[in-house]
PDB file of N, CA and C in Angstrom:
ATOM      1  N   UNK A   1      16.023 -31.361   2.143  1.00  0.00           N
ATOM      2  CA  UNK A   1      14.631 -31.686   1.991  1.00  0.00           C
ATOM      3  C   UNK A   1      13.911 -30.561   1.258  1.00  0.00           C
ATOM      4  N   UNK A   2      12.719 -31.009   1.118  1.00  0.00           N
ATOM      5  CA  UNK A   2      11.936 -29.851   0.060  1.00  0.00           C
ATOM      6  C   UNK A   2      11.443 -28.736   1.091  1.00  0.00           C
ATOM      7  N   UNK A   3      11.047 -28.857   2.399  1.00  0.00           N
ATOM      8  CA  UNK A   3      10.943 -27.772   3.169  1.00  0.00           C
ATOM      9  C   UNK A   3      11.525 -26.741   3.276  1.00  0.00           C
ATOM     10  N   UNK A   4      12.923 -27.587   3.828  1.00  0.00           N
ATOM     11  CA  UNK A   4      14.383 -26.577   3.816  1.00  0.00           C
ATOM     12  C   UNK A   4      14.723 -25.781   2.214  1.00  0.00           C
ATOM     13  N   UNK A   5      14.768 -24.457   2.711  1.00  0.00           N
ATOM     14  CA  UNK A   5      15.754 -23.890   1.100  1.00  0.00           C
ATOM     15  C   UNK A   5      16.274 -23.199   1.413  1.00  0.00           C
ATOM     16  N   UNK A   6      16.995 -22.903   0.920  1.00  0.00           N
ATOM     17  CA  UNK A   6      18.598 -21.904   0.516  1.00  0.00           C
ATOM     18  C   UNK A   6      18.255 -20.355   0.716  1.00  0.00           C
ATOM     19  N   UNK A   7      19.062 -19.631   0.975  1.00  0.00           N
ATOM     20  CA  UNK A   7      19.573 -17.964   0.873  1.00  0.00           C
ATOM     21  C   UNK A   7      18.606 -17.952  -0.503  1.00  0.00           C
ATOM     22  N   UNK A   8      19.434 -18.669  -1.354  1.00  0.00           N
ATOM     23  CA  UNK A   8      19.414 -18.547  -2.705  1.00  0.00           C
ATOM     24  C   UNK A   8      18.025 -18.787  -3.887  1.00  0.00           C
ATOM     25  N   UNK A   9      17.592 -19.795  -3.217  1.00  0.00           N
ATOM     26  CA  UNK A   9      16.183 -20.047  -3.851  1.00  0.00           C
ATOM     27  C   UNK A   9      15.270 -19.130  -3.169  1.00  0.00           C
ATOM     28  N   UNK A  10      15.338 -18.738  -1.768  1.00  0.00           N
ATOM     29  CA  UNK A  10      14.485 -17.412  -1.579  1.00  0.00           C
ATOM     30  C   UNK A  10      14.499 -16.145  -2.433  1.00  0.00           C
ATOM     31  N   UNK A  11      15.294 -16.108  -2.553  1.00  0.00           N
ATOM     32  CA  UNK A  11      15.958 -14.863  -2.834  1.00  0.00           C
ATOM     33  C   UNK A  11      15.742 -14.956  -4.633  1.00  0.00           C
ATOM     34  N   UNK A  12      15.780 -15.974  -5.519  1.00  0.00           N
ATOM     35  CA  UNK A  12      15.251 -16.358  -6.754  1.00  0.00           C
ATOM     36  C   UNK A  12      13.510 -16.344  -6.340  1.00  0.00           C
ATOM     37  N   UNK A  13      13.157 -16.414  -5.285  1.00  0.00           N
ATOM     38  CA  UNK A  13      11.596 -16.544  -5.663  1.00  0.00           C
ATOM     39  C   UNK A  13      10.864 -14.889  -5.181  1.00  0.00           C
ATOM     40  N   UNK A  14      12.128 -14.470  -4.451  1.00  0.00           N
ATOM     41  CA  UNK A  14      11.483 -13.072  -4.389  1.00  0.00           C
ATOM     42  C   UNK A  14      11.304 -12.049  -5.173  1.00  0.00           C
ATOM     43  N   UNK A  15      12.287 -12.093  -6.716  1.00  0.00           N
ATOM     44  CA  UNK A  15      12.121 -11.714  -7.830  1.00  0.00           C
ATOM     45  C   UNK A  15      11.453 -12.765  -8.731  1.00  0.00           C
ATOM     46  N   UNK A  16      10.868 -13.356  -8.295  1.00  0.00           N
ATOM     47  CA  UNK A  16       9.752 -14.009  -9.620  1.00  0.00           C
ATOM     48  C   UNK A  16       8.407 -13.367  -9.865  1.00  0.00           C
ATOM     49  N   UNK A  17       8.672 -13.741 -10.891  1.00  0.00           N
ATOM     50  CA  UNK A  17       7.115 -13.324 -11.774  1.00  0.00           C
ATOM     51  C   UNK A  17       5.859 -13.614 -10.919  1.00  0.00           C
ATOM     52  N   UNK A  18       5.833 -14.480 -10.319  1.00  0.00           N
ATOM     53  CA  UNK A  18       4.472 -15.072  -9.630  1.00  0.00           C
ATOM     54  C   UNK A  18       5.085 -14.487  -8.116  1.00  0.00           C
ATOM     55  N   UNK A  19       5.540 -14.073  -7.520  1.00  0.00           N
ATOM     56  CA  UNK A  19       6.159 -13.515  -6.556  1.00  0.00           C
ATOM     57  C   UNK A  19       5.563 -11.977  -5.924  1.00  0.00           C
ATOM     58  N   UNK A  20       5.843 -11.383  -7.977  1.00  0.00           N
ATOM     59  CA  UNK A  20       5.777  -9.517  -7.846  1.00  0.00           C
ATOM     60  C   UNK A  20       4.119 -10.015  -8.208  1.00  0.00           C
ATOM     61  N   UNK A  21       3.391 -10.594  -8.680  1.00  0.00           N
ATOM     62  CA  UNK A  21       2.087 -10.608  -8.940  1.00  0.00           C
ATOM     63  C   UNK A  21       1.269 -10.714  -7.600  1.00  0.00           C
ATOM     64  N   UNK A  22       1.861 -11.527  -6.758  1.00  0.00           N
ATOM     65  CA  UNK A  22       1.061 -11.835  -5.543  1.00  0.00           C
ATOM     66  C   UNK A  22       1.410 -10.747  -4.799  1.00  0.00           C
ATOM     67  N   UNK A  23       2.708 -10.278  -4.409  1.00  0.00           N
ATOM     68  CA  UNK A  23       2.730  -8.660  -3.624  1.00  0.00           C
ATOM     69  C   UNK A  23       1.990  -7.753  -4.498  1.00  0.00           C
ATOM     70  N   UNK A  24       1.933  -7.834  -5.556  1.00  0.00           N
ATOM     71  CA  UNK A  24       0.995  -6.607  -6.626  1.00  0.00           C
ATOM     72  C   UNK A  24      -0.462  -6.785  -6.496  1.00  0.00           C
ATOM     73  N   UNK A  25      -0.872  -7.675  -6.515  1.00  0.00           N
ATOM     74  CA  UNK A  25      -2.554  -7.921  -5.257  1.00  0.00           C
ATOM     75  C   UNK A  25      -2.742  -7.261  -4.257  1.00  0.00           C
ATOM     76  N   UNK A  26      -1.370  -7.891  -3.401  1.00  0.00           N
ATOM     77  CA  UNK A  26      -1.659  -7.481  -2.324  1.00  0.00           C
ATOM     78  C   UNK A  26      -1.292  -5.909  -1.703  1.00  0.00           C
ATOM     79  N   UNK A  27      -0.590  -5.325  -2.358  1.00  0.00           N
ATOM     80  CA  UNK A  27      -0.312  -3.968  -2.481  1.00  0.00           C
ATOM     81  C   UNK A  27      -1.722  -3.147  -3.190  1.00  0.00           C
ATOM     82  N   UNK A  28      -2.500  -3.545  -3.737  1.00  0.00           N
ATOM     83  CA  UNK A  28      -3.553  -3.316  -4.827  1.00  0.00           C
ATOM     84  C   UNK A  28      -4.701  -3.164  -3.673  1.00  0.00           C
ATOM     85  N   UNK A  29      -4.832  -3.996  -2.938  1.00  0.00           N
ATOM     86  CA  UNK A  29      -5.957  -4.090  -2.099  1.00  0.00           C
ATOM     87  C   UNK A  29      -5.991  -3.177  -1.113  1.00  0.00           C
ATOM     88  N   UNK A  30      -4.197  -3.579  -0.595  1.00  0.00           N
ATOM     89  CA  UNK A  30      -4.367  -2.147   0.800  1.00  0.00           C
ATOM     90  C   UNK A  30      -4.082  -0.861  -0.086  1.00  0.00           C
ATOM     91  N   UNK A  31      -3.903  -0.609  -0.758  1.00  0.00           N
ATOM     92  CA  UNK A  31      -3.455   1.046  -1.588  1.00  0.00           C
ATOM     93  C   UNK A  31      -5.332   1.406  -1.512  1.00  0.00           C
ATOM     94  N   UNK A  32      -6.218   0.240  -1.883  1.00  0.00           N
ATOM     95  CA  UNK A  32      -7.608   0.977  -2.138  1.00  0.00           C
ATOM     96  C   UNK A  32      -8.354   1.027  -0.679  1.00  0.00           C
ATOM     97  N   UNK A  33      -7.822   0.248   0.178  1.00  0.00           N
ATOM     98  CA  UNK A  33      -8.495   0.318   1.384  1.00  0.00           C
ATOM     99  C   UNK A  33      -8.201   1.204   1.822  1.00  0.00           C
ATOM    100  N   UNK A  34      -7.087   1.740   1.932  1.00  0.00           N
ATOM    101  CA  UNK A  34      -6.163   2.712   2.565  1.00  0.00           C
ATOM    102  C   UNK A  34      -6.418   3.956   1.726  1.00  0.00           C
ATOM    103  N   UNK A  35      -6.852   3.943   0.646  1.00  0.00           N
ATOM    104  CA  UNK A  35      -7.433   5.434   0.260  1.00  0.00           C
ATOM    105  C   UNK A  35      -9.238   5.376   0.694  1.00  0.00           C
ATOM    106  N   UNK A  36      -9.883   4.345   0.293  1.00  0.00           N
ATOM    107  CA  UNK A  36     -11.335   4.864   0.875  1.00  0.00           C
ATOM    108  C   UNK A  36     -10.967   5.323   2.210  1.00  0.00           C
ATOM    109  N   UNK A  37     -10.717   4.527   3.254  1.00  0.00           N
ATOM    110  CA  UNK A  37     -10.434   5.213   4.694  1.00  0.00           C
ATOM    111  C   UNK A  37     -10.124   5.990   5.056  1.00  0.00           C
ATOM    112  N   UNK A  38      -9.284   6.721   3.900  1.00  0.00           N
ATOM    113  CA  UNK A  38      -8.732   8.265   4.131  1.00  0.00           C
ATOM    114  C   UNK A  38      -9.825   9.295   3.690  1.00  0.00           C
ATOM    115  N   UNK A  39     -10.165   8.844   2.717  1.00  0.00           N
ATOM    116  CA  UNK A  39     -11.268   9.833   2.246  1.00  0.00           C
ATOM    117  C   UNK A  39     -12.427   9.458   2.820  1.00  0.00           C
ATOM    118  N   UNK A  40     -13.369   8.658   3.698  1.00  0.00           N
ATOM    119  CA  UNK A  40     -13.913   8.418   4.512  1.00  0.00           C
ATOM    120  C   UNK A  40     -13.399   9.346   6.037  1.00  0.00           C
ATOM    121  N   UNK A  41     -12.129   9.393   6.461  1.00  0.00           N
ATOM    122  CA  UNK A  41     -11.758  10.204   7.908  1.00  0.00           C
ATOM    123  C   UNK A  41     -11.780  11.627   7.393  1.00  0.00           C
ATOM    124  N   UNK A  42     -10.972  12.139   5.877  1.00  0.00           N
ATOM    125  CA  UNK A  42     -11.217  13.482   5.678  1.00  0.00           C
ATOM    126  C   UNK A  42     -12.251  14.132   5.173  1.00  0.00           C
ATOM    127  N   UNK A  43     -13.207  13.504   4.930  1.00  0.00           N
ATOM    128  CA  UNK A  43     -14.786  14.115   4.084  1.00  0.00           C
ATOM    129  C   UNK A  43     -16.174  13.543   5.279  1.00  0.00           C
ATOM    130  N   UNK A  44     -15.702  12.763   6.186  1.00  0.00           N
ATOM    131  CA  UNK A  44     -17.044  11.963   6.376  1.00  0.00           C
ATOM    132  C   UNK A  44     -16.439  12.740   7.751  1.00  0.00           C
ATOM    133  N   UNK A  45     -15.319  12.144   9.066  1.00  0.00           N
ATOM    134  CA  UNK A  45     -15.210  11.848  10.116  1.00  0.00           C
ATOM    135  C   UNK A  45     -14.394  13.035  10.666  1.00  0.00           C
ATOM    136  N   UNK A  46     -13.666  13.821  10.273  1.00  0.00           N
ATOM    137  CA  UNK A  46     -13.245  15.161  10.715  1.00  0.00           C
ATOM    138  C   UNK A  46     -14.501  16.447  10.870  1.00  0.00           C
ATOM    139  N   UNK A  47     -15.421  16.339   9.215  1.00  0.00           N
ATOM    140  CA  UNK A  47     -16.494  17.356   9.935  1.00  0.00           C
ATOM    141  C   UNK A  47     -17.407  17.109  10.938  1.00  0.00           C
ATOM    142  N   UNK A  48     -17.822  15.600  10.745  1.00  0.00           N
ATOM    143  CA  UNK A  48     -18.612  15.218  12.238  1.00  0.00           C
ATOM    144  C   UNK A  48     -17.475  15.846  13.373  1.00  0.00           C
ATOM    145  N   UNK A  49     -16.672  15.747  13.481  1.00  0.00           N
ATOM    146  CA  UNK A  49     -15.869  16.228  14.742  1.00  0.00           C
ATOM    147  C   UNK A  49     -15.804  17.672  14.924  1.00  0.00           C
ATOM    148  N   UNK A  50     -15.346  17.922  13.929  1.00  0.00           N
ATOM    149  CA  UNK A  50     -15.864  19.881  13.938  1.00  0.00           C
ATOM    150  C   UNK A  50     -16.953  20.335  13.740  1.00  0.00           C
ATOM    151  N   UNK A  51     -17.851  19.883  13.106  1.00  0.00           N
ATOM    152  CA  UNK A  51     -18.970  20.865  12.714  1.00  0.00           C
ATOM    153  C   UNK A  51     -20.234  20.636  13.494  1.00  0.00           C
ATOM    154  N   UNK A  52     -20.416  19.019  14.120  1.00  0.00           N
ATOM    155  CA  UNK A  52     -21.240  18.549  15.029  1.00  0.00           C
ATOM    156  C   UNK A  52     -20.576  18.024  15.907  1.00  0.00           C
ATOM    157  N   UNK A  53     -19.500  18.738  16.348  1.00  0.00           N
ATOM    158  CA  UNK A  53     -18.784  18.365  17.865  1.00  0.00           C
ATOM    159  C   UNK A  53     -18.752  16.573  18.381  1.00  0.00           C
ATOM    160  N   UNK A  54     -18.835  15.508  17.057  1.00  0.00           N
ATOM    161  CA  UNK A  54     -18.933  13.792  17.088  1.00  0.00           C
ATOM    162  C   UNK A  54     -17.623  13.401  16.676  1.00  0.00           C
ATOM    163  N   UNK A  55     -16.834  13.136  17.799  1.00  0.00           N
ATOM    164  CA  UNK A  55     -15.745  13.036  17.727  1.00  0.00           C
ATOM    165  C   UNK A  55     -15.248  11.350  17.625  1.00  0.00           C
ATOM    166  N   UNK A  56     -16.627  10.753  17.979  1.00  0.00           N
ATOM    167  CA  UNK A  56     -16.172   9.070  17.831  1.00  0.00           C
ATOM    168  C   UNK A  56     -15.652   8.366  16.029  1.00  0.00           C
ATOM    169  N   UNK A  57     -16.404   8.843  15.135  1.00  0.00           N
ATOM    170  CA  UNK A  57     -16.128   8.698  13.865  1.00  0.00           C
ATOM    171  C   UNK A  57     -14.752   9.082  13.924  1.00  0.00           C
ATOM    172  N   UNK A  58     -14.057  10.317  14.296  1.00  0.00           N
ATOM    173  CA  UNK A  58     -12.574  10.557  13.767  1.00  0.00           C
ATOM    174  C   UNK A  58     -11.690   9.406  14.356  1.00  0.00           C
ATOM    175  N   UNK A  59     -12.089   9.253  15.698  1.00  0.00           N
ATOM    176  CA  UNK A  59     -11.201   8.252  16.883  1.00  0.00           C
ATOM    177  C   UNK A  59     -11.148   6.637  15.835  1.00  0.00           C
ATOM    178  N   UNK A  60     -12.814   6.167  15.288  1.00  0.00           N
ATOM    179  CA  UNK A  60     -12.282   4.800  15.010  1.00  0.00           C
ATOM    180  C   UNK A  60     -11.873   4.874  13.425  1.00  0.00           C
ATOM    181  N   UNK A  61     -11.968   5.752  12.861  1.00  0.00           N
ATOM    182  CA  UNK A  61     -11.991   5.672  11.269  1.00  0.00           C
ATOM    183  C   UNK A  61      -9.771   6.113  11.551  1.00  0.00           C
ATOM    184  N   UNK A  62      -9.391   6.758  12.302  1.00  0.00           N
ATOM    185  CA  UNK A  62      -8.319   7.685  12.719  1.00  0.00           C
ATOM    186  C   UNK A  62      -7.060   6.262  12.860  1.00  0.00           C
ATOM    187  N   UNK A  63      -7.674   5.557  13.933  1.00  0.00           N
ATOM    188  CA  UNK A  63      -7.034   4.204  14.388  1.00  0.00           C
ATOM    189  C   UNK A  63      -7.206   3.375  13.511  1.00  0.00           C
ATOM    190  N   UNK A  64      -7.819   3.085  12.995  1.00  0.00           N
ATOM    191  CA  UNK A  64      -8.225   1.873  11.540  1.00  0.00           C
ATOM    192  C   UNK A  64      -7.182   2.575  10.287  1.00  0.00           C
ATOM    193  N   UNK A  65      -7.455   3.081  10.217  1.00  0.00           N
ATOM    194  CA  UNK A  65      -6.438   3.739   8.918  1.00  0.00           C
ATOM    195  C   UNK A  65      -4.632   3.543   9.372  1.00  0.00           C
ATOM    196  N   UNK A  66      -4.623   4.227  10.387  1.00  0.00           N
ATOM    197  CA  UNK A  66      -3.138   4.130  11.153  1.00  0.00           C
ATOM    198  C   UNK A  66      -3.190   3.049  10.642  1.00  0.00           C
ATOM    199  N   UNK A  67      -4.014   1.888  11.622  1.00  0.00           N
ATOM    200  CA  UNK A  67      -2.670   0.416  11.093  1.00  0.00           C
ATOM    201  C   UNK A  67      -2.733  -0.302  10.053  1.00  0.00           C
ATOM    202  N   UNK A  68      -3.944   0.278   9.361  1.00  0.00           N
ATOM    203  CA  UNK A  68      -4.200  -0.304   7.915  1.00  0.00           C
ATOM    204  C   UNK A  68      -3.053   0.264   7.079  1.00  0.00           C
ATOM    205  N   UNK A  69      -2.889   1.364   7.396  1.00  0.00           N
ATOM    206  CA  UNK A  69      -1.587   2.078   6.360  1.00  0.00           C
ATOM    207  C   UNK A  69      -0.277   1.855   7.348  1.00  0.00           C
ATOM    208  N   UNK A  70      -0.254   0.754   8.290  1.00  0.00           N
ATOM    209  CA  UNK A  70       1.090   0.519   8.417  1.00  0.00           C
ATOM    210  C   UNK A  70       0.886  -1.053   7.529  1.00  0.00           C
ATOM    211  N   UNK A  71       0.361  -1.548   7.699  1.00  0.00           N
ATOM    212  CA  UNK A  71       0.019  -2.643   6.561  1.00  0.00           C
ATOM    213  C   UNK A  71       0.569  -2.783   5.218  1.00  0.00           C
ATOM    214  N   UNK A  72      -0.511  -1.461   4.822  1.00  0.00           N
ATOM    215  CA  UNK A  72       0.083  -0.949   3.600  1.00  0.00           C
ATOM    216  C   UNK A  72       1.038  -0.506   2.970  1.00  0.00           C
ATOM    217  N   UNK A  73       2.301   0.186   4.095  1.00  0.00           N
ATOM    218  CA  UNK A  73       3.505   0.013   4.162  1.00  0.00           C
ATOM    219  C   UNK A  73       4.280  -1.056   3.894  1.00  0.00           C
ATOM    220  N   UNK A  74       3.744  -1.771   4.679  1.00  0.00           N
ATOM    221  CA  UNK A  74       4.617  -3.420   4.481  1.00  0.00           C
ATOM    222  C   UNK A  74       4.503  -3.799   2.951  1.00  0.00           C
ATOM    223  N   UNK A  75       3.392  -3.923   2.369  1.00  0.00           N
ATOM    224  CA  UNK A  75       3.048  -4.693   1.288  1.00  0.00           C
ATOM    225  C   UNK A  75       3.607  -3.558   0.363  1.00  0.00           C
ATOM    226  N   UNK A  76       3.661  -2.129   0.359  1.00  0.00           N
ATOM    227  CA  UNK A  76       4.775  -1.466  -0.484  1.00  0.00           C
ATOM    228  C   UNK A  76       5.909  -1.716  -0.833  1.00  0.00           C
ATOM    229  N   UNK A  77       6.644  -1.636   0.515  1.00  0.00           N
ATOM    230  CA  UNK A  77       7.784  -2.226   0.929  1.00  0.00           C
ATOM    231  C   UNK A  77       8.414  -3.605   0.240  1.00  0.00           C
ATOM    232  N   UNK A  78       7.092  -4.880   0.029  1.00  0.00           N
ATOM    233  CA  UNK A  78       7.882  -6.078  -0.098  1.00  0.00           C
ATOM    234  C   UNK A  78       7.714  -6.307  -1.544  1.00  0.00           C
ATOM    235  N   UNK A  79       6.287  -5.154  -1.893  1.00  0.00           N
ATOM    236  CA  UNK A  79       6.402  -5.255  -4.023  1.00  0.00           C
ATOM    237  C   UNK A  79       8.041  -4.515  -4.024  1.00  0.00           C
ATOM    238  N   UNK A  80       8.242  -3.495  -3.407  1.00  0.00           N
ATOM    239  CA  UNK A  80       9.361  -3.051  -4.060  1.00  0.00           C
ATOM    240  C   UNK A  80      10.771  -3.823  -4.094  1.00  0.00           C
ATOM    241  N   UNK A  81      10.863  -4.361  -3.107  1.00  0.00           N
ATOM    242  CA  UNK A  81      12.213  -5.232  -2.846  1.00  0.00           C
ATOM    243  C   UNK A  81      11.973  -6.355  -4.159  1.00  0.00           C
ATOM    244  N   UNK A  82      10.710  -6.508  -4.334  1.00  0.00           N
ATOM    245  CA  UNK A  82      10.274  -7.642  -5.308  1.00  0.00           C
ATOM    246  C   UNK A  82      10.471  -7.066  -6.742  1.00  0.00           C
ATOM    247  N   UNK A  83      10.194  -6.317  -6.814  1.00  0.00           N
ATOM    248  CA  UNK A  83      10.230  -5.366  -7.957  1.00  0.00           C
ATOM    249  C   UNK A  83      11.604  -4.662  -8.514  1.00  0.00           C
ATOM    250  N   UNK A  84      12.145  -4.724  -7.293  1.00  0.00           N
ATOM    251  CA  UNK A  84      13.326  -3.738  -7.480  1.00  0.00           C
ATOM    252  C   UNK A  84      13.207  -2.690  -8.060  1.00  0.00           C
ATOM    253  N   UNK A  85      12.390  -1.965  -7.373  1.00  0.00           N
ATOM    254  CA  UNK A  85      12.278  -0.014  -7.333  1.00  0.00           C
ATOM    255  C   UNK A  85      13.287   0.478  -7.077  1.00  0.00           C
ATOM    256  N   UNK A  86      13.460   1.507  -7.593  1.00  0.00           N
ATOM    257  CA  UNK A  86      14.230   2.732  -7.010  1.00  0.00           C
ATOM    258  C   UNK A  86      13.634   3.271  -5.528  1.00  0.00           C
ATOM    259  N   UNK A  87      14.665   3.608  -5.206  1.00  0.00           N
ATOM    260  CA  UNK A  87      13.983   3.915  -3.500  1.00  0.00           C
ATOM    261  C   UNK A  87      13.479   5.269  -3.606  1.00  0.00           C
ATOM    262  N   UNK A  88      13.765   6.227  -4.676  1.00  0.00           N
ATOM    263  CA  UNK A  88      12.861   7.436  -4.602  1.00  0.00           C
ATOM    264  C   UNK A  88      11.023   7.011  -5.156  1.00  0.00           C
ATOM    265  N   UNK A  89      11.268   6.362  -5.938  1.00  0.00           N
ATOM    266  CA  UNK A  89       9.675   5.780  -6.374  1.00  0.00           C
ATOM    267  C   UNK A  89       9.078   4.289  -5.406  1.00  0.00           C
ATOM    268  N   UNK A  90       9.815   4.016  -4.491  1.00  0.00           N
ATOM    269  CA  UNK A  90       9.119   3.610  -3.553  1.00  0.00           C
ATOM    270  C   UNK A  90       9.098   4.235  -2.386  1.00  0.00           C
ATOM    271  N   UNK A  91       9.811   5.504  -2.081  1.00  0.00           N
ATOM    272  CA  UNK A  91       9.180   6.427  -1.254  1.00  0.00           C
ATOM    273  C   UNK A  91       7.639   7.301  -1.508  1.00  0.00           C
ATOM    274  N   UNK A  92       7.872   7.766  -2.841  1.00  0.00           N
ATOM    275  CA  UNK A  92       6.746   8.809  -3.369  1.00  0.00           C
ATOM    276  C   UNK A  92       5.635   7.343  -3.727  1.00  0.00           C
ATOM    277  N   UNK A  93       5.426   6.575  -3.783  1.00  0.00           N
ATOM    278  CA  UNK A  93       4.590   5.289  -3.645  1.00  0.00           C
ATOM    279  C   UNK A  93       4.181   5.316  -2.562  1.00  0.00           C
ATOM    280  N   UNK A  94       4.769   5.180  -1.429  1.00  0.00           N
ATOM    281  CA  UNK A  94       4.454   5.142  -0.251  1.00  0.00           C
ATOM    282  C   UNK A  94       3.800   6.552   0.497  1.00  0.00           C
ATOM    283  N   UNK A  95       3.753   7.631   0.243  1.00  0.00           N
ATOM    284  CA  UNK A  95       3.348   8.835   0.637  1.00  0.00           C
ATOM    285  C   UNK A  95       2.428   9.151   0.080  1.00  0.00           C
ATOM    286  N   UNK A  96       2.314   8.392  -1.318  1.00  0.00           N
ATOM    287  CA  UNK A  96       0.766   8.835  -1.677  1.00  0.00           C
ATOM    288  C   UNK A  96       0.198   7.779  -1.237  1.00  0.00           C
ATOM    289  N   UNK A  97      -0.098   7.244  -0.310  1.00  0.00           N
ATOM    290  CA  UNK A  97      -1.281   6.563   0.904  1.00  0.00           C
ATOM    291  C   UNK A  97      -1.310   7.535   2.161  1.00  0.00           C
ATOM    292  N   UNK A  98      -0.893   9.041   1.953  1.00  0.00           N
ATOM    293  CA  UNK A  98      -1.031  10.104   3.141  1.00  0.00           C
ATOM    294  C   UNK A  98      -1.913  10.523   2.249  1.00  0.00           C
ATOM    295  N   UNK A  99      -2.000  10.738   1.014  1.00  0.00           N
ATOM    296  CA  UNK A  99      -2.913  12.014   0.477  1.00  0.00           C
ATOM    297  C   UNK A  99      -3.902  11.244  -0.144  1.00  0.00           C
ATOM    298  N   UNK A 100      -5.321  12.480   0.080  1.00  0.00           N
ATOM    299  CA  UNK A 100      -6.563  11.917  -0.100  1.00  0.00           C
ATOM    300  C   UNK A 100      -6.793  11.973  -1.927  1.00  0.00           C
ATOM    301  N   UNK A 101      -7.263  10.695  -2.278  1.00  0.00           N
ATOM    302  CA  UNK A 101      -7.177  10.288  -3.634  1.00  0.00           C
ATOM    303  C   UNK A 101      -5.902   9.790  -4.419  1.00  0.00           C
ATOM    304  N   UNK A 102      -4.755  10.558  -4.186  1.00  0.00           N
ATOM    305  CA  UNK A 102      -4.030  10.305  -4.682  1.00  0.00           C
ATOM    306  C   UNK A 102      -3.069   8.418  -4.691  1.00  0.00           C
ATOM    307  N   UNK A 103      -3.970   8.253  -3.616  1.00  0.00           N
ATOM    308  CA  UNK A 103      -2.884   6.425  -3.424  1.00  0.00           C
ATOM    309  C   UNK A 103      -3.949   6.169  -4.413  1.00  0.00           C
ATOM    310  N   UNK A 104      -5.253   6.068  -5.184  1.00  0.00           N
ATOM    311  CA  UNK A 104      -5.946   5.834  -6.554  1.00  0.00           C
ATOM    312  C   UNK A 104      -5.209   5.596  -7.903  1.00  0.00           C
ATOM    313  N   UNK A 105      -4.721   6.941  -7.673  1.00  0.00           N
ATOM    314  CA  UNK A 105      -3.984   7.385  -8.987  1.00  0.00           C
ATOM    315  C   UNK A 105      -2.904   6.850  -8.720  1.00  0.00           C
ATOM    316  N   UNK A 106      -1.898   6.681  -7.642  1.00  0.00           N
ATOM    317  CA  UNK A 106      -0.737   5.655  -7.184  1.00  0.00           C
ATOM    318  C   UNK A 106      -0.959   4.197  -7.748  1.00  0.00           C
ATOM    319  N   UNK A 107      -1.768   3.874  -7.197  1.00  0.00           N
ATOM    320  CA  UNK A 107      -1.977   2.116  -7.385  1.00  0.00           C
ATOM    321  C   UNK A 107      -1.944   2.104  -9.009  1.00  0.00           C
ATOM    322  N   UNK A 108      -2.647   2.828  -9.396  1.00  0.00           N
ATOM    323  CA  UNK A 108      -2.955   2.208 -11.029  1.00  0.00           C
ATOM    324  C   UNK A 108      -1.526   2.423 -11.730  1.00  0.00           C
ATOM    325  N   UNK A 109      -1.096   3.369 -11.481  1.00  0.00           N
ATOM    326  CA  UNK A 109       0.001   4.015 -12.189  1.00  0.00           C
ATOM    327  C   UNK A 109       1.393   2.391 -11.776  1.00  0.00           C
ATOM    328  N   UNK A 110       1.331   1.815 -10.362  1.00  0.00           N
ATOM    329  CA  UNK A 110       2.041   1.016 -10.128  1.00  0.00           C
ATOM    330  C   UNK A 110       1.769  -0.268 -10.624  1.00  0.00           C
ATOM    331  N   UNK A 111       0.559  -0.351 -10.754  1.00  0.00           N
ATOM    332  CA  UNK A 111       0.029  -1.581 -11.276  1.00  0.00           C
ATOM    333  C   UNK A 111       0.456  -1.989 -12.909  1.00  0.00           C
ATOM    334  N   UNK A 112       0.223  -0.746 -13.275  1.00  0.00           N
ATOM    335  CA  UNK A 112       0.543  -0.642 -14.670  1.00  0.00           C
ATOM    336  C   UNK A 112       1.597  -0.976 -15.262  1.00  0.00           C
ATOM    337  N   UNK A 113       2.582  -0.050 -14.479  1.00  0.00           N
ATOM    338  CA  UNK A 113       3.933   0.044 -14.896  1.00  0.00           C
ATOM    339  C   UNK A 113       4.861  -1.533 -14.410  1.00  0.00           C
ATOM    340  N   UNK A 114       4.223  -2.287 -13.021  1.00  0.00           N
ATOM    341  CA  UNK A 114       4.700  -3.299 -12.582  1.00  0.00           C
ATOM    342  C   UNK A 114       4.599  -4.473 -13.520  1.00  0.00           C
ATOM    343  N   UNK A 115       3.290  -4.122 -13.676  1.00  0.00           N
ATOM    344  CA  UNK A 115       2.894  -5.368 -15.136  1.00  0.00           C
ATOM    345  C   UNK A 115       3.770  -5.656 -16.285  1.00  0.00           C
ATOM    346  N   UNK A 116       4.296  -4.034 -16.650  1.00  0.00           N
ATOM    347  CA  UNK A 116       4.779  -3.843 -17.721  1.00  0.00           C
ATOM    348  C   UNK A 116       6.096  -4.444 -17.356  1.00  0.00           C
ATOM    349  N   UNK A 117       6.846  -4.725 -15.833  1.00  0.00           N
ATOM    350  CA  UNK A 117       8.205  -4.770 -15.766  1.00  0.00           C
ATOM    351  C   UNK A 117       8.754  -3.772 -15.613  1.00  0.00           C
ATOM    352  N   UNK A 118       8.281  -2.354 -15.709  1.00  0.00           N
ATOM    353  CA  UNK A 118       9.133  -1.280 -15.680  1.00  0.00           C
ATOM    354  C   UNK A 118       9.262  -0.856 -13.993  1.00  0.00           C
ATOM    355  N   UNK A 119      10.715  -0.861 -13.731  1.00  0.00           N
ATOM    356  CA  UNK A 119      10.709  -0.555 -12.037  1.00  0.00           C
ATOM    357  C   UNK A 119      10.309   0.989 -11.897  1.00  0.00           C
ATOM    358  N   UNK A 120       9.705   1.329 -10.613  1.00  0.00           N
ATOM    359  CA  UNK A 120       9.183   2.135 -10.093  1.00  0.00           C
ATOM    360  C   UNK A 120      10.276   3.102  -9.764  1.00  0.00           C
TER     361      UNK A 120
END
């Protein structure tokens, strides 16, 4: 039936063109959420915690990011299998969503190069 499919037709639609475009959205969205939030907890919500002893900003901006960037993991994770990265450039992909600004300069650089076809 048309429901049911194969090993095989999955596995053909996980390298398709319309496949790496829709994980490349969706990798696109959490890479930028996942950097404002960081630079929101390290510029906005750490000095409230040190400098005016307001420690609630670090707690929810702290927890929101965590699972937003386990999120963002995932959707790394499934452009790359989609993409077929190298696992050193989908590691260093994935680590720049630890550093502040840099998942910016990540995303575009992936976006770019994904477009182009060139694996990561």
């Amino acid at each position: 039936m048309a429901a049911e499919r194969t090993g095989t037709s999955r596995m053909a639609e996980r390298g398709s063109e319309q496949g790496i475009a829709v994980a490349l959205q969706r990798y696109r969205v959490m890479a930028n959420v996942v950097g404002v939030l960081l630079i929101a907890l390290v510029i906005v919500a750490v000095p409230l915690k040190y400098l005016a002893g307001i420690p609630e900003p670090t707690k929810v901006l702290g927890i929101t990011h965590g699972w937003l960037y386990f999120l963002f993991f995932l959707t790394a994770i499934d452009l790359a299998l989609r993409a077929k990265w190298s696992v050193k450039g989908t590691v260093l992909t994935i680590l720049a969503g630890t550093v502040p600004f840099v998942s910016f300069a990540a995303e575009r650089r992936t976006t770019r190069r994904t477009r182009a076809g060139i694996p990561i």
